[in-house]
PDB file of N, CA and C in Angstrom:
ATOM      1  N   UNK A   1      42.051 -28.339-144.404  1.00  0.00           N
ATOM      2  CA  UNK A   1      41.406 -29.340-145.214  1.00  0.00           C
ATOM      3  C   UNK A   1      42.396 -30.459-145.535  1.00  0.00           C
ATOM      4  N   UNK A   2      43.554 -29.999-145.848  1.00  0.00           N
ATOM      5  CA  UNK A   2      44.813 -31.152-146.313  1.00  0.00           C
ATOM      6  C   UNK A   2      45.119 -31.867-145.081  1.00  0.00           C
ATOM      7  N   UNK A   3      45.114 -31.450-143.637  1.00  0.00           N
ATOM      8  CA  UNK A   3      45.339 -32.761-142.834  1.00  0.00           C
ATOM      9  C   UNK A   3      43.851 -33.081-142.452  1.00  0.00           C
ATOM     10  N   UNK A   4      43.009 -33.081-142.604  1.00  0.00           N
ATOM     11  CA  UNK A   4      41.621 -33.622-142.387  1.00  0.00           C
ATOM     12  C   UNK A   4      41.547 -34.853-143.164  1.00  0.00           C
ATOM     13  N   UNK A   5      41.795 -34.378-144.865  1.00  0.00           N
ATOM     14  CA  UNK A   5      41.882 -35.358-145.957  1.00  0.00           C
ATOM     15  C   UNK A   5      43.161 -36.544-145.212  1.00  0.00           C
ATOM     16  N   UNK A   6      44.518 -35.991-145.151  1.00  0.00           N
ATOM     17  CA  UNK A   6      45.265 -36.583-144.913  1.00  0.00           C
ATOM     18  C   UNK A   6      44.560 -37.485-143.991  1.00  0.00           C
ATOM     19  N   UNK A   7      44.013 -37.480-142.440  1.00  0.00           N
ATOM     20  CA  UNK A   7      43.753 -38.123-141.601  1.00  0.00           C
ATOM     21  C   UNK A   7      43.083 -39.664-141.712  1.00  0.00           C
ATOM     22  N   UNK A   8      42.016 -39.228-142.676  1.00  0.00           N
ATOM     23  CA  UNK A   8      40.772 -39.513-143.117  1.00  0.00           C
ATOM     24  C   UNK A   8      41.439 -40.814-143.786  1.00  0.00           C
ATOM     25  N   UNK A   9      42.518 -40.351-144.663  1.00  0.00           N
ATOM     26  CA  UNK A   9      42.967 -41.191-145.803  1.00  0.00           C
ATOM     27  C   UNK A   9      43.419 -42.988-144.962  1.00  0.00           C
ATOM     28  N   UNK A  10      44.189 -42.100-143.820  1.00  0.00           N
ATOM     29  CA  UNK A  10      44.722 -43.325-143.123  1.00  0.00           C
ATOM     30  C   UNK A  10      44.281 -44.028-142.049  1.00  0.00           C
ATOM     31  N   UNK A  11      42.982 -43.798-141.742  1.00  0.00           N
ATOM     32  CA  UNK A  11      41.883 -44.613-141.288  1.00  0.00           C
ATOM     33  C   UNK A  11      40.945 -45.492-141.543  1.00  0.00           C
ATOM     34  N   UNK A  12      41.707 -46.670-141.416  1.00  0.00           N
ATOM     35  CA  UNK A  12      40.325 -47.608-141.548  1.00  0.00           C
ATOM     36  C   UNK A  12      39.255 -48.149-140.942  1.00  0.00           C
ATOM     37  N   UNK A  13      38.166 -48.597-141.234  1.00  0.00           N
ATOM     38  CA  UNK A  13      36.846 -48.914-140.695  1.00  0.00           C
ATOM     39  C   UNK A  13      36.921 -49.069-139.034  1.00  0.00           C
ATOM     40  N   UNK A  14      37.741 -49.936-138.690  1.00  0.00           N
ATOM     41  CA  UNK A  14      38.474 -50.199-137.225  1.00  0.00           C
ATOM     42  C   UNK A  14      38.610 -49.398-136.279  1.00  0.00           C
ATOM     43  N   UNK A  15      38.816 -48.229-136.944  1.00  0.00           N
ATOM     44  CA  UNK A  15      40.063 -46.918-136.248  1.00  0.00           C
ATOM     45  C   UNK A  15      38.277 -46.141-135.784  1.00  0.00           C
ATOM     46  N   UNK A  16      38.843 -45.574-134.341  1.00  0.00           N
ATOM     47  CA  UNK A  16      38.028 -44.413-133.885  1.00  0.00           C
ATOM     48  C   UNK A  16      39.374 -43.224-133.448  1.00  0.00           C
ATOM     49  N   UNK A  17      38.843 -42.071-134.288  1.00  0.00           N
ATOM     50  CA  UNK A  17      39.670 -41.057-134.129  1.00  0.00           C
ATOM     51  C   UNK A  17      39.059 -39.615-133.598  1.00  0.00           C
ATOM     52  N   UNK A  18      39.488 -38.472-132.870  1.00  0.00           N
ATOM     53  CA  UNK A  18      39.000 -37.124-133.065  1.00  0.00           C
ATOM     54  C   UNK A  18      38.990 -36.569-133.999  1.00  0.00           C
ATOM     55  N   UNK A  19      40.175 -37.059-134.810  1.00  0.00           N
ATOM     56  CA  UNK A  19      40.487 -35.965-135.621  1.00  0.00           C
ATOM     57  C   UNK A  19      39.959 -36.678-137.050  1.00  0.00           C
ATOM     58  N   UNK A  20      39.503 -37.821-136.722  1.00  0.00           N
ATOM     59  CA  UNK A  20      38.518 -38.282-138.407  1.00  0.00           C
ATOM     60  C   UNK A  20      37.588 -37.661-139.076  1.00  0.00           C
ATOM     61  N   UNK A  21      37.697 -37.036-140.255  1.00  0.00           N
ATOM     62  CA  UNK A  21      36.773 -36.579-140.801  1.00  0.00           C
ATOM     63  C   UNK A  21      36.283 -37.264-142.024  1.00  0.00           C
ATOM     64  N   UNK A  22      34.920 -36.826-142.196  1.00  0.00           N
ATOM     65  CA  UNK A  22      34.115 -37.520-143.629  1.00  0.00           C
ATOM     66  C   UNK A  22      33.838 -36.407-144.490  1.00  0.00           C
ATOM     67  N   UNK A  23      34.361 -34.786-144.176  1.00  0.00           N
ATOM     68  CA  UNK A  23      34.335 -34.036-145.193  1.00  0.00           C
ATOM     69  C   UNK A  23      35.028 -34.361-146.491  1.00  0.00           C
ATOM     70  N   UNK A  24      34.282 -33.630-147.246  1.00  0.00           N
ATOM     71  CA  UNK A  24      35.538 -33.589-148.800  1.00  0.00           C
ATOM     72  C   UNK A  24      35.577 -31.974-149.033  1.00  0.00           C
ATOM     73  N   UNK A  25      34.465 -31.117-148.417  1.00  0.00           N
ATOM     74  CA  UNK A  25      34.541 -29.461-148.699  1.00  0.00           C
ATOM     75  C   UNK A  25      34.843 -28.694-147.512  1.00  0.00           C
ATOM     76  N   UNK A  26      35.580 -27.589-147.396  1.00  0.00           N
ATOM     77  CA  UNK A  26      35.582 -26.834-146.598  1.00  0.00           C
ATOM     78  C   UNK A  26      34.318 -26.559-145.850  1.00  0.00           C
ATOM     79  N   UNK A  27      33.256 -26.257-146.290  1.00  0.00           N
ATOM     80  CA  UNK A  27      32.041 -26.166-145.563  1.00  0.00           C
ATOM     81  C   UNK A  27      31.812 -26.932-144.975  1.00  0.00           C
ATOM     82  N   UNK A  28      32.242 -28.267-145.341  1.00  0.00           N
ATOM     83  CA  UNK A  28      31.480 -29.829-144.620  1.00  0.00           C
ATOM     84  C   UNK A  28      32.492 -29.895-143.767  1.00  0.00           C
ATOM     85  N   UNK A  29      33.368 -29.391-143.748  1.00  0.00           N
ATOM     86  CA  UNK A  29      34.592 -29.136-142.505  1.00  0.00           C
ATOM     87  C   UNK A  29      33.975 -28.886-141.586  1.00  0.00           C
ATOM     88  N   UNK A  30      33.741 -27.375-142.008  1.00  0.00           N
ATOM     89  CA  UNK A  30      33.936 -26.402-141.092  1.00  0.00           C
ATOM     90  C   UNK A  30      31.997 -26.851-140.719  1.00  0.00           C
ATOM     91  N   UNK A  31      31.229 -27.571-141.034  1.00  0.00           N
ATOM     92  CA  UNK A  31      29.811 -27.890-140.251  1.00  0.00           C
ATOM     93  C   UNK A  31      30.187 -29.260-139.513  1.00  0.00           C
ATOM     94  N   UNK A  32      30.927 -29.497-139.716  1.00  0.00           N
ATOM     95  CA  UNK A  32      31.394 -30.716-138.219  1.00  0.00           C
ATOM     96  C   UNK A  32      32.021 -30.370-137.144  1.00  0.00           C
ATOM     97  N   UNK A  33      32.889 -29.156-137.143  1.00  0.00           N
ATOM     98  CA  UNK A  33      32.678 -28.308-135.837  1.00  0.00           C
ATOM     99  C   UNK A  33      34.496 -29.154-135.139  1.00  0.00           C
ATOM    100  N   UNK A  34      35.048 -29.995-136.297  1.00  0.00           N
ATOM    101  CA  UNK A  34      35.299 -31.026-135.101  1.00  0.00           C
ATOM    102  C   UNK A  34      37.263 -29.975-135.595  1.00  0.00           C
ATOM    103  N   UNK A  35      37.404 -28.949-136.454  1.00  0.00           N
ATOM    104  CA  UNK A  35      38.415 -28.266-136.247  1.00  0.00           C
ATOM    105  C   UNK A  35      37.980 -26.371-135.683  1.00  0.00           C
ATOM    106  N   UNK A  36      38.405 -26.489-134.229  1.00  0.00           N
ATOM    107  CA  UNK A  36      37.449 -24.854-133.776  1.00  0.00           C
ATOM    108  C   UNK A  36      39.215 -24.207-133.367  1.00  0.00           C
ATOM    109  N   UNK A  37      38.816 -22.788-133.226  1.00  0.00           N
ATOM    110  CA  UNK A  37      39.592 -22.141-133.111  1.00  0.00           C
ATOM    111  C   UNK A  37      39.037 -21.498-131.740  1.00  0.00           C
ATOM    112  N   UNK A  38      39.534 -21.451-130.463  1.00  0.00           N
ATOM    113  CA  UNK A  38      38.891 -21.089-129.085  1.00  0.00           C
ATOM    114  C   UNK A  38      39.624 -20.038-128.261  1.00  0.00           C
ATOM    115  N   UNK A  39      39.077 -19.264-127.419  1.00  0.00           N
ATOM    116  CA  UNK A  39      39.752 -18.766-126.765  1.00  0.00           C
ATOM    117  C   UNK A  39      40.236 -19.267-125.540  1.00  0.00           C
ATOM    118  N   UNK A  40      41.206 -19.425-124.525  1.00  0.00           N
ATOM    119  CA  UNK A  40      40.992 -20.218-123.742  1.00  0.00           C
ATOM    120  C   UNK A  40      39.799 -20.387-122.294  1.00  0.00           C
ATOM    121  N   UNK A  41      38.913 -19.214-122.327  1.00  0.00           N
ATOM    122  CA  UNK A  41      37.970 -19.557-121.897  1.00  0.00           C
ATOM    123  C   UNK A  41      36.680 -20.573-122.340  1.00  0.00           C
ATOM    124  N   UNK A  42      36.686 -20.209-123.715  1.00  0.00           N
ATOM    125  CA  UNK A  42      36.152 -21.108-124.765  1.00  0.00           C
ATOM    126  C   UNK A  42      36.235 -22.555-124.074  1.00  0.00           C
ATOM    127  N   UNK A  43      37.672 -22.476-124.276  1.00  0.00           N
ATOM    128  CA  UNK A  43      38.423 -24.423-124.216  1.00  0.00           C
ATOM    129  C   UNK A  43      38.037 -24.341-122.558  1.00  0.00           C
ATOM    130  N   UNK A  44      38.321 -23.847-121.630  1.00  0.00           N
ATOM    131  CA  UNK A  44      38.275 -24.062-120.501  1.00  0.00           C
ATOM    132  C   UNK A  44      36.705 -24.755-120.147  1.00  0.00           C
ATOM    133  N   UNK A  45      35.601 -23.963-120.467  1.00  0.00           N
ATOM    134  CA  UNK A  45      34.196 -24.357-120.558  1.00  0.00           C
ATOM    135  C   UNK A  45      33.607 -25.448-121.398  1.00  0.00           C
ATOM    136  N   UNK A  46      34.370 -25.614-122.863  1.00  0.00           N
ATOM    137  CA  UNK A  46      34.122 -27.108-123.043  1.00  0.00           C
ATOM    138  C   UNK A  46      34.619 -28.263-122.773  1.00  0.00           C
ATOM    139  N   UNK A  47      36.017 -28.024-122.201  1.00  0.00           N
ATOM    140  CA  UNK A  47      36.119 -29.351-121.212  1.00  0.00           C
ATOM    141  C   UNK A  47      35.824 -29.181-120.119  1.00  0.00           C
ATOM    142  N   UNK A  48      35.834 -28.281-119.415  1.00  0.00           N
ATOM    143  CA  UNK A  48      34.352 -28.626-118.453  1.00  0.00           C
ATOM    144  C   UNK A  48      33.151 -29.833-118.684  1.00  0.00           C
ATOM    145  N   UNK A  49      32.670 -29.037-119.504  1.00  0.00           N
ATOM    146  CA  UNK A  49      31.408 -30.098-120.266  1.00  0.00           C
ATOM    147  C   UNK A  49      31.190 -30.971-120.863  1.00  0.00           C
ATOM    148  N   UNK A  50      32.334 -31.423-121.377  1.00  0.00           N
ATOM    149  CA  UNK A  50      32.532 -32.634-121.887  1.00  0.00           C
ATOM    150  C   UNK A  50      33.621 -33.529-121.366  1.00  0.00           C
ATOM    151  N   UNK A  51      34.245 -32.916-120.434  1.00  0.00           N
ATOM    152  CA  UNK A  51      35.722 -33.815-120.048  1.00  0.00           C
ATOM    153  C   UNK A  51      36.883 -33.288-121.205  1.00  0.00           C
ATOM    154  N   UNK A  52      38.409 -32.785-120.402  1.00  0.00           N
ATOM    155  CA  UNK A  52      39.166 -32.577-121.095  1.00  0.00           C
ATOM    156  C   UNK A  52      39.376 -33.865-122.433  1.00  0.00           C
ATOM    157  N   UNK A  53      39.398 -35.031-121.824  1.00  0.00           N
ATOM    158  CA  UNK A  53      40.121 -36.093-122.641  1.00  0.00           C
ATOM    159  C   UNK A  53      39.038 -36.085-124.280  1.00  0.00           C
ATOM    160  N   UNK A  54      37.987 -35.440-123.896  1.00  0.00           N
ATOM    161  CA  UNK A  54      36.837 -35.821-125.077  1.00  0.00           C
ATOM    162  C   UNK A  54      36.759 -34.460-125.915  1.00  0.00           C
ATOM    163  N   UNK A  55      37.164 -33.005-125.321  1.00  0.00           N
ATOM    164  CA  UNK A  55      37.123 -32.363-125.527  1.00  0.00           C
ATOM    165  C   UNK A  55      38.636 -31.510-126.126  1.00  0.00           C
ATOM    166  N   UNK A  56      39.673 -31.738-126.047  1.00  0.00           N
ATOM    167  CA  UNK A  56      40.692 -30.835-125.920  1.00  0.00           C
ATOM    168  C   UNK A  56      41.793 -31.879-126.703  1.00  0.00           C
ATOM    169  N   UNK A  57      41.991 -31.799-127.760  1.00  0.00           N
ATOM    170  CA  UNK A  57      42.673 -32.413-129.405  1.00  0.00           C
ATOM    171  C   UNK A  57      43.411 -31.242-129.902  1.00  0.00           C
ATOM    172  N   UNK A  58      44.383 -31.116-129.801  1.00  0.00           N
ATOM    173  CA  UNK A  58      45.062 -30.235-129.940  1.00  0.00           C
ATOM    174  C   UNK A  58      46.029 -30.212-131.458  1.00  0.00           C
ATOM    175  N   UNK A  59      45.871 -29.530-132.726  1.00  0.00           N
ATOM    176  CA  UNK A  59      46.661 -29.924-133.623  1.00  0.00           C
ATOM    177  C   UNK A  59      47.890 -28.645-133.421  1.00  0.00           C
ATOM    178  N   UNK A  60      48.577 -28.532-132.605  1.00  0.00           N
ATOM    179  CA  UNK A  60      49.422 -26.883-132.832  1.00  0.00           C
ATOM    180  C   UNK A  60      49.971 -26.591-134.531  1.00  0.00           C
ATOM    181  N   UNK A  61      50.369 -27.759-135.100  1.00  0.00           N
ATOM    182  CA  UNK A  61      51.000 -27.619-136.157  1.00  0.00           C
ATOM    183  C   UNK A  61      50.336 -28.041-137.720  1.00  0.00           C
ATOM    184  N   UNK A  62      49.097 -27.786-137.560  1.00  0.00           N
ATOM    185  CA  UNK A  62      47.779 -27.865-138.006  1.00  0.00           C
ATOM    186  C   UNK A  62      47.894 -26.845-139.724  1.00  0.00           C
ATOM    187  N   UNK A  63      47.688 -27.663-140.520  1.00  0.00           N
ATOM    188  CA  UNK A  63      48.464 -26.858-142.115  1.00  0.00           C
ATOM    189  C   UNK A  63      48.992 -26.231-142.173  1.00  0.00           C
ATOM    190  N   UNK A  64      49.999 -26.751-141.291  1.00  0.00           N
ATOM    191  CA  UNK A  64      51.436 -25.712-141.657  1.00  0.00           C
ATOM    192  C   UNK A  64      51.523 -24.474-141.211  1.00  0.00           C
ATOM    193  N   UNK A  65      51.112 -24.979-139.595  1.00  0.00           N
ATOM    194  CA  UNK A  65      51.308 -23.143-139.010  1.00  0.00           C
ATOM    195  C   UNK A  65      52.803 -23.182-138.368  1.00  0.00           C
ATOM    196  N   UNK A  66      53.349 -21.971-138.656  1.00  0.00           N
ATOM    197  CA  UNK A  66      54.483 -21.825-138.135  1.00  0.00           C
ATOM    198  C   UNK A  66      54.836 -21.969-136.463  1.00  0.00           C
ATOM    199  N   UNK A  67      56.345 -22.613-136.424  1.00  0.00           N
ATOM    200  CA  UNK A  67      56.346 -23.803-135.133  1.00  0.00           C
ATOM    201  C   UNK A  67      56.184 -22.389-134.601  1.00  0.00           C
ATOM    202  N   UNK A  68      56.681 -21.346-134.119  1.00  0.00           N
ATOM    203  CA  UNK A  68      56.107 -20.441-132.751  1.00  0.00           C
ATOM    204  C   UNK A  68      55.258 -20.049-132.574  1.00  0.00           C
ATOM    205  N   UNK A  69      54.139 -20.153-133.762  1.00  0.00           N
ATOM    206  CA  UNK A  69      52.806 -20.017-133.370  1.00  0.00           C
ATOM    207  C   UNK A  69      52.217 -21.375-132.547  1.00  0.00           C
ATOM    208  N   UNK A  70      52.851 -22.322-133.089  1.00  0.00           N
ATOM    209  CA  UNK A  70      52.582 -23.476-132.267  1.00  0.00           C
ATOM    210  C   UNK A  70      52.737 -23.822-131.154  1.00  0.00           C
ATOM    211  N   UNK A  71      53.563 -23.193-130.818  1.00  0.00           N
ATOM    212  CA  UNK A  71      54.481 -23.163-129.370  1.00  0.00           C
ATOM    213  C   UNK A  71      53.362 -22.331-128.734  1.00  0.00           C
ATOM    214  N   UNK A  72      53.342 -21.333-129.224  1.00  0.00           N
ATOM    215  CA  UNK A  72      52.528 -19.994-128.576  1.00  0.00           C
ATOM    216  C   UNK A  72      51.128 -20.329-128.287  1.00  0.00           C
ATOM    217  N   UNK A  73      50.344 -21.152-128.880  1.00  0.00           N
ATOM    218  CA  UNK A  73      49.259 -22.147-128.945  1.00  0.00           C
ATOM    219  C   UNK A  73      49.559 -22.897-127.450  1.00  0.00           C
ATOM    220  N   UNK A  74      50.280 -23.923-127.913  1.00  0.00           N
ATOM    221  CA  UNK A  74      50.604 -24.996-126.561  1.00  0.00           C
ATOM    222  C   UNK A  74      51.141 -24.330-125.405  1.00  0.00           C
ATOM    223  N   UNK A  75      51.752 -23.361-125.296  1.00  0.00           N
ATOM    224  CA  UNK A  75      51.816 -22.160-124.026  1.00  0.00           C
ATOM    225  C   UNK A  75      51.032 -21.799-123.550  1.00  0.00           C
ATOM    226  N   UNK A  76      49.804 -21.185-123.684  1.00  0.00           N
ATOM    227  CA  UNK A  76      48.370 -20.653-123.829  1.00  0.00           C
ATOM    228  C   UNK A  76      47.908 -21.288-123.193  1.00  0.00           C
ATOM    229  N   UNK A  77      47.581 -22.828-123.966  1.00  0.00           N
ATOM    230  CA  UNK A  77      46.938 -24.196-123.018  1.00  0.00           C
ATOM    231  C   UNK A  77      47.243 -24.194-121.820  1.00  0.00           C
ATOM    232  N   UNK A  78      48.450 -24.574-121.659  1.00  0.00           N
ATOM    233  CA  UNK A  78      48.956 -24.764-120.199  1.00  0.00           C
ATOM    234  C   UNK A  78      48.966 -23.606-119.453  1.00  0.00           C
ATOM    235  N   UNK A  79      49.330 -22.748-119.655  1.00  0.00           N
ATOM    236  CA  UNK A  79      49.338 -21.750-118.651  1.00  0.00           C
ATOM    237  C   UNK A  79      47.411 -20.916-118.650  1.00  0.00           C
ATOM    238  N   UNK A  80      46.974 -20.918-119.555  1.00  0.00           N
ATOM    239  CA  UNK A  80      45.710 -20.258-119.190  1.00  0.00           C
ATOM    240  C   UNK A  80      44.609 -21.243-119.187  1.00  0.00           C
ATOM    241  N   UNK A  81      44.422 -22.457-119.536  1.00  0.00           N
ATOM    242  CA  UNK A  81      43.688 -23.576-119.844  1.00  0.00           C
ATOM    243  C   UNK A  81      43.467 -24.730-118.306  1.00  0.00           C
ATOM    244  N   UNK A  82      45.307 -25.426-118.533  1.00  0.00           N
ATOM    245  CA  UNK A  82      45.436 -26.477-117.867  1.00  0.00           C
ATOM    246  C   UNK A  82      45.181 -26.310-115.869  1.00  0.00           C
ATOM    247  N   UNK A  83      45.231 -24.897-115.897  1.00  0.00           N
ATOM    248  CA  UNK A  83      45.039 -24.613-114.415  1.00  0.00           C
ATOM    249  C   UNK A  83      43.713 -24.347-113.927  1.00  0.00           C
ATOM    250  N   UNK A  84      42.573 -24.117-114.976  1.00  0.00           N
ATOM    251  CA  UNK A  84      41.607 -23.531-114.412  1.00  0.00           C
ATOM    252  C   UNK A  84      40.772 -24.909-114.295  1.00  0.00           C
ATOM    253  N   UNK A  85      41.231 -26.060-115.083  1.00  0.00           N
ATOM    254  CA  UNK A  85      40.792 -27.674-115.715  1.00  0.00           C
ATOM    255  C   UNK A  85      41.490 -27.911-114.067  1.00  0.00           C
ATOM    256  N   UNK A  86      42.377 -27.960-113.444  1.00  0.00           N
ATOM    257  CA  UNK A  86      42.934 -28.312-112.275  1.00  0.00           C
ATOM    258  C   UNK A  86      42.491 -28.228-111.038  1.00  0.00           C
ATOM    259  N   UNK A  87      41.158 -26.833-111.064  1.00  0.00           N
ATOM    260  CA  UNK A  87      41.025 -26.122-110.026  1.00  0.00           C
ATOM    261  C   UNK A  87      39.367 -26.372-109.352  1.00  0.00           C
TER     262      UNK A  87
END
């Protein structure tokens, strides 16, 4: 919720972002769909369907998750994600 708000804060009218949100509640977060947690088959099938570039926003370090989970995140991508998007 704190980098959503954060995001939000520093966008003006001008700005088109992924990661813009108009929530103020966790619920209204989490019903915009626009922070998901995927498996990489998940991610593999919605950029399929939508195109990686429209689909695949990656926050690894997303409220303060610890950097090797982040790492371990952005590892994942590439090795189980970025090849099947290749193929």
């Amino acid at each position: 919720m704190h980098e959503a708000l954060t995001y939000s804060s520093w966008q003006t009218p001008d700005i088109s972002s992924a990661a813009h949100s108009h929530a103020t509640t966790v619920d209204e977060l989490r019903a915009e769909g626009k922070y998901q947690i995927l498996t990489p088959e998940q991610c593999v099938e919605r950029c399929k369907g939508q195109g990686p570039f429209d689909a695949l926003v990656l926050h690894p370090l997303c409220g303060g998750m610890p950097t090797d989970a982040g790492w371990s995140s952005l590892r994942l991508v590439a090795e189980a994600v970025l090849p099947e998007l290749a193929s």
